[in-house]
Protein backbone atom coordinates (compact mmCIF):
# COMPACT_ATOMS: atom_id res chain seq x y z
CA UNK A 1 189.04 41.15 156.80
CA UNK A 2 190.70 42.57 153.91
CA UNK A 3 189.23 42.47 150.78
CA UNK A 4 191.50 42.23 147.42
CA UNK A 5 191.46 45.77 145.10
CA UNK A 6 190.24 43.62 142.27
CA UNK A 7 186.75 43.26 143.98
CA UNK A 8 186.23 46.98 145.10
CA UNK A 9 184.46 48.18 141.69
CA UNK A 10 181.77 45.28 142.32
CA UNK A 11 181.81 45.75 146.05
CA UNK A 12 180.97 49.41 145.29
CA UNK A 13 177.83 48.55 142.72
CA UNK A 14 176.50 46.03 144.91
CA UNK A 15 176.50 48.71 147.84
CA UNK A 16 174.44 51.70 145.22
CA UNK A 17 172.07 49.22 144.48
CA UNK A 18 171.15 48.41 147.90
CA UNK A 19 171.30 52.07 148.82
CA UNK A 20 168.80 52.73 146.16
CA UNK A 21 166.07 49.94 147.10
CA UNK A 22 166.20 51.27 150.79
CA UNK A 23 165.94 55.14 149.70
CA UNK A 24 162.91 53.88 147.46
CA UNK A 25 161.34 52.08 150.53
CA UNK A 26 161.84 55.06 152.62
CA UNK A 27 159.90 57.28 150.58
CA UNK A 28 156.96 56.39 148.86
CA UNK A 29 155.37 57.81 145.45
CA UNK A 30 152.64 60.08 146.19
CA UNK A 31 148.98 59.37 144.95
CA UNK A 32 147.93 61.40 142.44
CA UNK A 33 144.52 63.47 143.23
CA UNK A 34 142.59 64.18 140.72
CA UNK A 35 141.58 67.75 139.82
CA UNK A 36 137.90 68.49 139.60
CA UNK A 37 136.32 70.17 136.17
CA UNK A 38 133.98 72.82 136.63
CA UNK A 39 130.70 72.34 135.11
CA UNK A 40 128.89 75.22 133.49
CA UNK A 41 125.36 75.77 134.67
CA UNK A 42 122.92 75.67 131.63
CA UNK A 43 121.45 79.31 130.59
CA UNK A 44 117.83 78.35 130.34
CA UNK A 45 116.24 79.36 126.49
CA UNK A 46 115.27 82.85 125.62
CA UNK A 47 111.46 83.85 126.17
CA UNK A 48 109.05 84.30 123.21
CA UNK A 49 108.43 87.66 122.26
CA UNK A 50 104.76 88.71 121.40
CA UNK A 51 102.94 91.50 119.78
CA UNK A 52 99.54 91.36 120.27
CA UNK A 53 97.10 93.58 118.76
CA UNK A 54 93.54 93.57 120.14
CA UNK A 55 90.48 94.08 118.26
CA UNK A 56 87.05 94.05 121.01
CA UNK A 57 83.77 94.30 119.18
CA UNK A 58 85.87 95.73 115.90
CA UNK A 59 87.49 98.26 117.30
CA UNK A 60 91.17 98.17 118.43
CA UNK A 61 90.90 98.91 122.12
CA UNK A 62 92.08 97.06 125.18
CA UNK A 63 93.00 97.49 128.84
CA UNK A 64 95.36 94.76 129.69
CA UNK A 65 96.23 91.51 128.02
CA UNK A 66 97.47 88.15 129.43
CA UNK A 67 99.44 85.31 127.74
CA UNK A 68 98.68 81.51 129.54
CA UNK A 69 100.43 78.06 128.35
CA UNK A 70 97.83 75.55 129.93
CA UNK A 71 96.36 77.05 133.16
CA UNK A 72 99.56 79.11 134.14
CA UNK A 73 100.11 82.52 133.49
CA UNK A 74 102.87 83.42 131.88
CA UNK A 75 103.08 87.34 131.28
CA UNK A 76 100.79 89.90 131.66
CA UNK A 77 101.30 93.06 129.53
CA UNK A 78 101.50 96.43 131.00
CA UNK A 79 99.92 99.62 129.57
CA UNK A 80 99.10 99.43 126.04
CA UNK A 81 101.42 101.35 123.22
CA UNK A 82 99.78 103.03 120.74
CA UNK A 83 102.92 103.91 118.49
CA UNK A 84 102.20 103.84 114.95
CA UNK A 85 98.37 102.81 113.80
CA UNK A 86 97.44 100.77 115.71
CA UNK A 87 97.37 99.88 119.66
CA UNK A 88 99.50 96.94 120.98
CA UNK A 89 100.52 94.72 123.84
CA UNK A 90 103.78 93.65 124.15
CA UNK A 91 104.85 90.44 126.43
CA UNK A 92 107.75 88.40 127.43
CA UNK A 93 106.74 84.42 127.57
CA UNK A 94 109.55 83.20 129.57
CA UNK A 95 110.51 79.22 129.25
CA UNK A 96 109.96 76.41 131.78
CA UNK A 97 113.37 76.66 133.14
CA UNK A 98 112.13 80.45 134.44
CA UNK A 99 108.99 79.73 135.06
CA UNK A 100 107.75 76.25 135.38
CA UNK A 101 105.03 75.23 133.19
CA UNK A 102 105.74 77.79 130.54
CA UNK A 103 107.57 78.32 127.37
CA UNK A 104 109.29 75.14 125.93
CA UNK A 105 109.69 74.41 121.93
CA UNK A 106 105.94 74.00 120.24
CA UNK A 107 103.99 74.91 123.15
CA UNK A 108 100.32 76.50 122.55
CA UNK A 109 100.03 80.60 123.99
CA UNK A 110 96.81 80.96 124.42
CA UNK A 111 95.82 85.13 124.84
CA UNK A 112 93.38 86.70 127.75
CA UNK A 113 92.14 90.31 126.48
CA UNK A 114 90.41 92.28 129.40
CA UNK A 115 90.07 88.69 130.69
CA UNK A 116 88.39 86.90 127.36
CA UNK A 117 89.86 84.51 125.72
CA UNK A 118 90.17 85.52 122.22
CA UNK A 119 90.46 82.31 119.46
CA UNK A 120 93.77 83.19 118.10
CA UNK A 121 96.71 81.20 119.92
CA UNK A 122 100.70 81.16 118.93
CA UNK A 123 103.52 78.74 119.16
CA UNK A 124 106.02 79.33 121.50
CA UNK A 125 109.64 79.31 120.05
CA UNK A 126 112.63 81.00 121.81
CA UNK A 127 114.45 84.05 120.36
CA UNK A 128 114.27 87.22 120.15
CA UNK A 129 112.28 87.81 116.77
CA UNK A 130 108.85 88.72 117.84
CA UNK A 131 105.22 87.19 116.47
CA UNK A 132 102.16 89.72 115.69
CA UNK A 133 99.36 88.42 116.77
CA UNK A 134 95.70 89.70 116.02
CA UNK A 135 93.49 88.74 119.05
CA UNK A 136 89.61 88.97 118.56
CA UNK A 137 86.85 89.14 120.86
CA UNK A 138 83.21 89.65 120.25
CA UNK A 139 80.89 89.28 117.10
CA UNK A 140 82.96 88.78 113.89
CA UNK A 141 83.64 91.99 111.33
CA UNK A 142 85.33 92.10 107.92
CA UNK A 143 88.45 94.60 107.92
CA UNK A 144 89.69 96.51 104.73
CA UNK A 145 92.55 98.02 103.52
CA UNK A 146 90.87 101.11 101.49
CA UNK A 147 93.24 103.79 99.32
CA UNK A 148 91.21 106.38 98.01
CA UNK A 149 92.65 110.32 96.96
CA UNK A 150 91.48 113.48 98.83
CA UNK A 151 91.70 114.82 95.47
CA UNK A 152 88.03 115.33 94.05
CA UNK A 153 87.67 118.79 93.38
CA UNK A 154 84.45 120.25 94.51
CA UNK A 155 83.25 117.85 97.11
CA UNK A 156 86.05 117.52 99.57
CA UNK A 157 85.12 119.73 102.93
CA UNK A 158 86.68 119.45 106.45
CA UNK A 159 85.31 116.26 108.66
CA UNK A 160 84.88 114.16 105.54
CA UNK A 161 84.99 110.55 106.18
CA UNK A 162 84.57 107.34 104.36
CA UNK A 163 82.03 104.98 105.50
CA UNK A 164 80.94 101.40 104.64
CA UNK A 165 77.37 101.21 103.57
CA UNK A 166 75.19 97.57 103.58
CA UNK A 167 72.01 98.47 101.50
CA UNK A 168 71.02 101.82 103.50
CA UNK A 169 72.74 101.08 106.85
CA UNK A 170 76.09 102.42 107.91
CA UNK A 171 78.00 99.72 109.40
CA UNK A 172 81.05 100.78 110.26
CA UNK A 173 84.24 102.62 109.12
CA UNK A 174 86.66 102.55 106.27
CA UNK A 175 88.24 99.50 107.72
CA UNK A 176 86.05 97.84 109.78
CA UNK A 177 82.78 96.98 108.42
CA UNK A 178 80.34 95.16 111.31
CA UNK A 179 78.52 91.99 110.70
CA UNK A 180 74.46 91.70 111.39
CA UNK A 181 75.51 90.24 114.89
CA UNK A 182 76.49 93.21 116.12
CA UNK A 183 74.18 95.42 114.32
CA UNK A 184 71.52 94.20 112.87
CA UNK A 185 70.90 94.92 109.25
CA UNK A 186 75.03 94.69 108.83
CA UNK A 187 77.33 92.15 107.60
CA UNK A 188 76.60 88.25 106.83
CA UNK A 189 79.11 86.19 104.17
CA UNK A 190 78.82 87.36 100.72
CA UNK A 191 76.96 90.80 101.75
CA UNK A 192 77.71 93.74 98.99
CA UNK A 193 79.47 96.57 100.65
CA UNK A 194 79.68 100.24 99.09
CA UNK A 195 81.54 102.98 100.76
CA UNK A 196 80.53 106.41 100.54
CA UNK A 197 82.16 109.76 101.37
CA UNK A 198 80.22 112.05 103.90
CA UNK A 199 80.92 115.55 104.85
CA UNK A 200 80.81 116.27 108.98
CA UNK A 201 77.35 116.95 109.15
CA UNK A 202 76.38 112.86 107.92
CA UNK A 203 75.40 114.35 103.68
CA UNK A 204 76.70 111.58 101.63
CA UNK A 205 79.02 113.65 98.68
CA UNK A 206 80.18 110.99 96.61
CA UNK A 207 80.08 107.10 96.24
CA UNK A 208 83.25 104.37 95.32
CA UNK A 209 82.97 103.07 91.75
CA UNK A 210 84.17 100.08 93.61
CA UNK A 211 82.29 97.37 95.72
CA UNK A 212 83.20 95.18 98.19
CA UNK A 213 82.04 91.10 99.38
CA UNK A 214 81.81 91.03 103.40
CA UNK A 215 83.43 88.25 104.70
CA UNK A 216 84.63 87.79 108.52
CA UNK A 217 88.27 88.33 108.87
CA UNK A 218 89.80 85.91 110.65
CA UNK A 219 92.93 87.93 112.40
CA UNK A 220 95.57 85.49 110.18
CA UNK A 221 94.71 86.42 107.14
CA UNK A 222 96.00 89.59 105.61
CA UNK A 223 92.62 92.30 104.84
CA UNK A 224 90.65 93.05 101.24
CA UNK A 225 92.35 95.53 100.22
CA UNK A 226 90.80 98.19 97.86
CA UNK A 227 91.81 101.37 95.49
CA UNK A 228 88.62 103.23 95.40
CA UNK A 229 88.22 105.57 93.04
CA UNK A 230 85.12 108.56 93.01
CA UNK A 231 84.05 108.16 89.10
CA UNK A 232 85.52 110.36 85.88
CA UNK A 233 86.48 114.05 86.00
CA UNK A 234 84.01 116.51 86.83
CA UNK A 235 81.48 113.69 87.66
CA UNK A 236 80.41 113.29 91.80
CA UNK A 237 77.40 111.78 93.60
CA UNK A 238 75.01 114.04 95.43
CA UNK A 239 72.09 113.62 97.57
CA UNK A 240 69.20 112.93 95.43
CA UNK A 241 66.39 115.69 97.14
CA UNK A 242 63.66 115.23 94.31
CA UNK A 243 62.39 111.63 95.46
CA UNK A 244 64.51 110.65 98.78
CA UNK A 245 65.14 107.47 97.08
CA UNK A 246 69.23 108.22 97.69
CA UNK A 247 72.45 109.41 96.09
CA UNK A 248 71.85 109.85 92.19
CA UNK A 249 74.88 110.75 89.83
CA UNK A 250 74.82 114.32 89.12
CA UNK A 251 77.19 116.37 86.67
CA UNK A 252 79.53 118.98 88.43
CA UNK A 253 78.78 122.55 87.49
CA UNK A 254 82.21 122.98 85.91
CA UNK A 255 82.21 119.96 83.76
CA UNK A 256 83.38 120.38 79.89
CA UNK A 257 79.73 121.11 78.74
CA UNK A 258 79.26 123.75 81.55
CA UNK A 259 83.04 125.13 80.45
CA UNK A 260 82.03 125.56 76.85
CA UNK A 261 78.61 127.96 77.65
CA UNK A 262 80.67 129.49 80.36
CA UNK A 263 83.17 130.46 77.21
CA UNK A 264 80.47 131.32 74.95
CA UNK A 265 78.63 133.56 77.51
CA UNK A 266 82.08 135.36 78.34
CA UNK A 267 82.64 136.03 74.04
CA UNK A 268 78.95 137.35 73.82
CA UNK A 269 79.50 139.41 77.13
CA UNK A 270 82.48 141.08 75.37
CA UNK A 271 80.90 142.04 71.93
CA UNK A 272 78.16 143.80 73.44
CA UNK A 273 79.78 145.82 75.44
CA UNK A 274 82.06 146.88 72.52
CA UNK A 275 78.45 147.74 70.33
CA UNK A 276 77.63 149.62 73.15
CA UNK A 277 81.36 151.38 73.62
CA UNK A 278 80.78 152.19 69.80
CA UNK A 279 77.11 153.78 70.05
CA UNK A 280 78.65 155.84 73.15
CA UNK A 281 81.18 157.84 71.06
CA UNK A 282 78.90 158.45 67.94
């Protein structure tokens, strides 16, 4: 059958459009899979640094020190550092994602010292900024800060020390003074505390113009702190060894009176032995 030239252009669009549908039929879209996102695993939160200080029966000493949250244990310090004044334990409280039931924001650290629980706790925070804790154990002391100058002529002799005095008893030394539980006759609240200067052998060579009020330091709080000074120029205390009652003030042999005979002595020692120069050449 022959078909007229004036029907070939639509002939030939009918014939692409049915070639089109039966390439589409033949070959179907692929399905799109989707691609999967990597999720980051969560870095758990920093551990709390501590610095803990320990102060058993007032003095800062200490073998070990533990830090619990609860009943777990959470870091145990190793040896002790004594770098600077004082001694100290350093420990790493890690969080509950390290170590389950520990560390997590606002949790109480309770510290073990030689395996005593002392009364002071922390709060556990993450970072890296670390806390200073003072942990106590034993009978309660007050703790000073005392400034006092080496520089009282006449008195000062090697192996002097300053040490707190309660009435007659020594309790202590120039920081810690003891309280009456651990020796009795020490320390109670509002006790008057003097501080005298001995030489090594125990004589008492001068007393502070200053006093102090005991009171039981709590580890939080920051210490009395005291500028002790040894009384005027040329004046020191000395053993009293007429009546044994104690130190009495006493003037130091090179005081302004003593200077003034010394000068007059020295001006009468001269003239006489220029009378006596004088007779010898006559």
């Amino acid at each position: 059958m022959s078909i007229p030239i004036r029907f070939l252009p639509v002939l030939t669009c009918v014939l692409m459009l049915l070639g089109a549908q039966t390439s589409s039929a033949a070959t179907p879209t692929p399905t799109l899979t989707p691609v999967p996102v990597s999720t980051a695993t969560p870095v758990p939160p920093e551990p709390a640094f501590f610095s803990v200080i320990p102060w058993v029966n007032g003095q800062n000493t200490a073998h070990d020190v533990t830090a619990k949250i609860g009943e777990t244990t959470c870091a145990t310090s190793g040896p002790g550092i004594s770098g600077g004044a004082r001694l100290h334990f350093q420990l790493l409280v890690p969080s509950e994602e390290d170590l389950p039931g520990c560390g997590y924001e606002g949790a109480v650290v309770t510290f073990f010292v030689d395996g005593r629980q002392a009364a002071q706790t922390a709060i556990w925070h993450s970072g890296d900024m670390y806390q200073i804790i003072n942990a106590i154990i034993g009978p309660p002391f007050a703790r000073f800060i005392t400034v006092w100058s080496a520089e009282i002529p006449g008195i000062i002799r090697p192996g002097g020390r300053l040490v707190p005095y309660i009435g007659d008893k020594a309790c202590g030394n120039s920081e810690v003074v003891y309280s009456n539980e651990q020796e009795a006759g020490c320390g109670v609240e509002g006790s008057q505390v003097t501080f005298k200067l001995l030489d090594a052998q125990g004589n008492v060579l001068a007393v502070a113009n200053e006093t102090a009020t005991w009171h039981a330091w709590d580890g939080v709080s920051d210490p009395q702190k005291l500028d002790l000074t040894f009384g005027p120029a040329g004046v020191i205390t000395t053993p009293n060894t007429g009546t044994g009652d104690g130190p009495e003030r006493a003037t130091a042999p090179w005081g302004p009176l003593a200077l003034a005979l010394a000068s007059l002595g020295l001006a009468g020692g001269i003239a006489a032995l220029a009378v006596r120069r004088r007779a010898m050449t006559r």
